[in-house]
Protein backbone atom coordinates (compact mmCIF):
# COMPACT_ATOMS: atom_id res chain seq x y z
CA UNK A 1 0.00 0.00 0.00
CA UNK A 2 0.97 3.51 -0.73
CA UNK A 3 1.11 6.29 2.20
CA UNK A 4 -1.39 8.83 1.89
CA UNK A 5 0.80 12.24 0.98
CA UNK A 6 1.30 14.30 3.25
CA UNK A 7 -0.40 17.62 3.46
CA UNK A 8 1.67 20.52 1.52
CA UNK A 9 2.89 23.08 3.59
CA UNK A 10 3.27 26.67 2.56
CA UNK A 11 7.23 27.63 2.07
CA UNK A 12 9.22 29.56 4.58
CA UNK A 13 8.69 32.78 2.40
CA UNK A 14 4.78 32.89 2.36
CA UNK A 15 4.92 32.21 6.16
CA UNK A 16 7.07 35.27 6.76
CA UNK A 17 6.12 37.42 4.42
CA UNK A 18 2.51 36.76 5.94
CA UNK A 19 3.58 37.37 9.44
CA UNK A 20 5.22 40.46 8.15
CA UNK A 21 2.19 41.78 6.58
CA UNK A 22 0.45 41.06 10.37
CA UNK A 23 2.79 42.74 11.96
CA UNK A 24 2.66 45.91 10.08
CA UNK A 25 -0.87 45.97 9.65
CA UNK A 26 -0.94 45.84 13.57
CA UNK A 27 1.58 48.70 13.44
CA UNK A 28 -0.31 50.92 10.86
CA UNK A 29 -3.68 50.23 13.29
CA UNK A 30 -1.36 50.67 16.55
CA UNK A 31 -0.74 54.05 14.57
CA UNK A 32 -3.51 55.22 13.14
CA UNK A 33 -5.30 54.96 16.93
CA UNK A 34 -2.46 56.95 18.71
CA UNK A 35 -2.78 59.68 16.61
CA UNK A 36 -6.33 60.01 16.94
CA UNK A 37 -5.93 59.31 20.62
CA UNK A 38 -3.50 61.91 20.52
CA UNK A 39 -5.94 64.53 18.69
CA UNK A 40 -8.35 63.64 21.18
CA UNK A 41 -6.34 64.54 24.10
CA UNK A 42 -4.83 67.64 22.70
CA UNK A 43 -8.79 68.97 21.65
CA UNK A 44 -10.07 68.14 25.12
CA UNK A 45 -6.87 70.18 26.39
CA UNK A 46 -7.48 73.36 24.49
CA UNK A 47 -11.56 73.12 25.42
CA UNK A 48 -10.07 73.56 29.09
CA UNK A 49 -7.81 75.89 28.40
CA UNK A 50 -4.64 73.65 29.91
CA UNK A 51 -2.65 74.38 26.70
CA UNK A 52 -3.45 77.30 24.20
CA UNK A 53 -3.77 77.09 20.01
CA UNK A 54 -0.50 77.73 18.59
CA UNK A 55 -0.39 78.39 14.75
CA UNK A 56 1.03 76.39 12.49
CA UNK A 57 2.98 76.54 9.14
């Protein structure tokens, strides 16, 4: 009898390059929320008056 083949596994390259793509999707996301986190903060500082508008180039 002949053993059943076994299931193909994806290369080293598609594993990392799939991790990789995680990871800096997590980073853009990580990102994207400190910054409006960030904006957040700074509005709710200025509606108190803790920090004044400065003007920007």
């Amino acid at each position: 009898m002949k053993p059943e083949p076994k299931k193909k596994l994806p290369n080293k390259k598609v594993i990392s390059s799939a991790k990789f793509e995680a990871k800096e999707q997590f980073t853009k996301s990580a990102l994207e929320n400190l910054k409006t986190e960030k904006e957040r903060l700074v509005d709710s500082l200025k509606k108190s008056g803790e920090i004044k508008e400065s003007k920007r180039k």
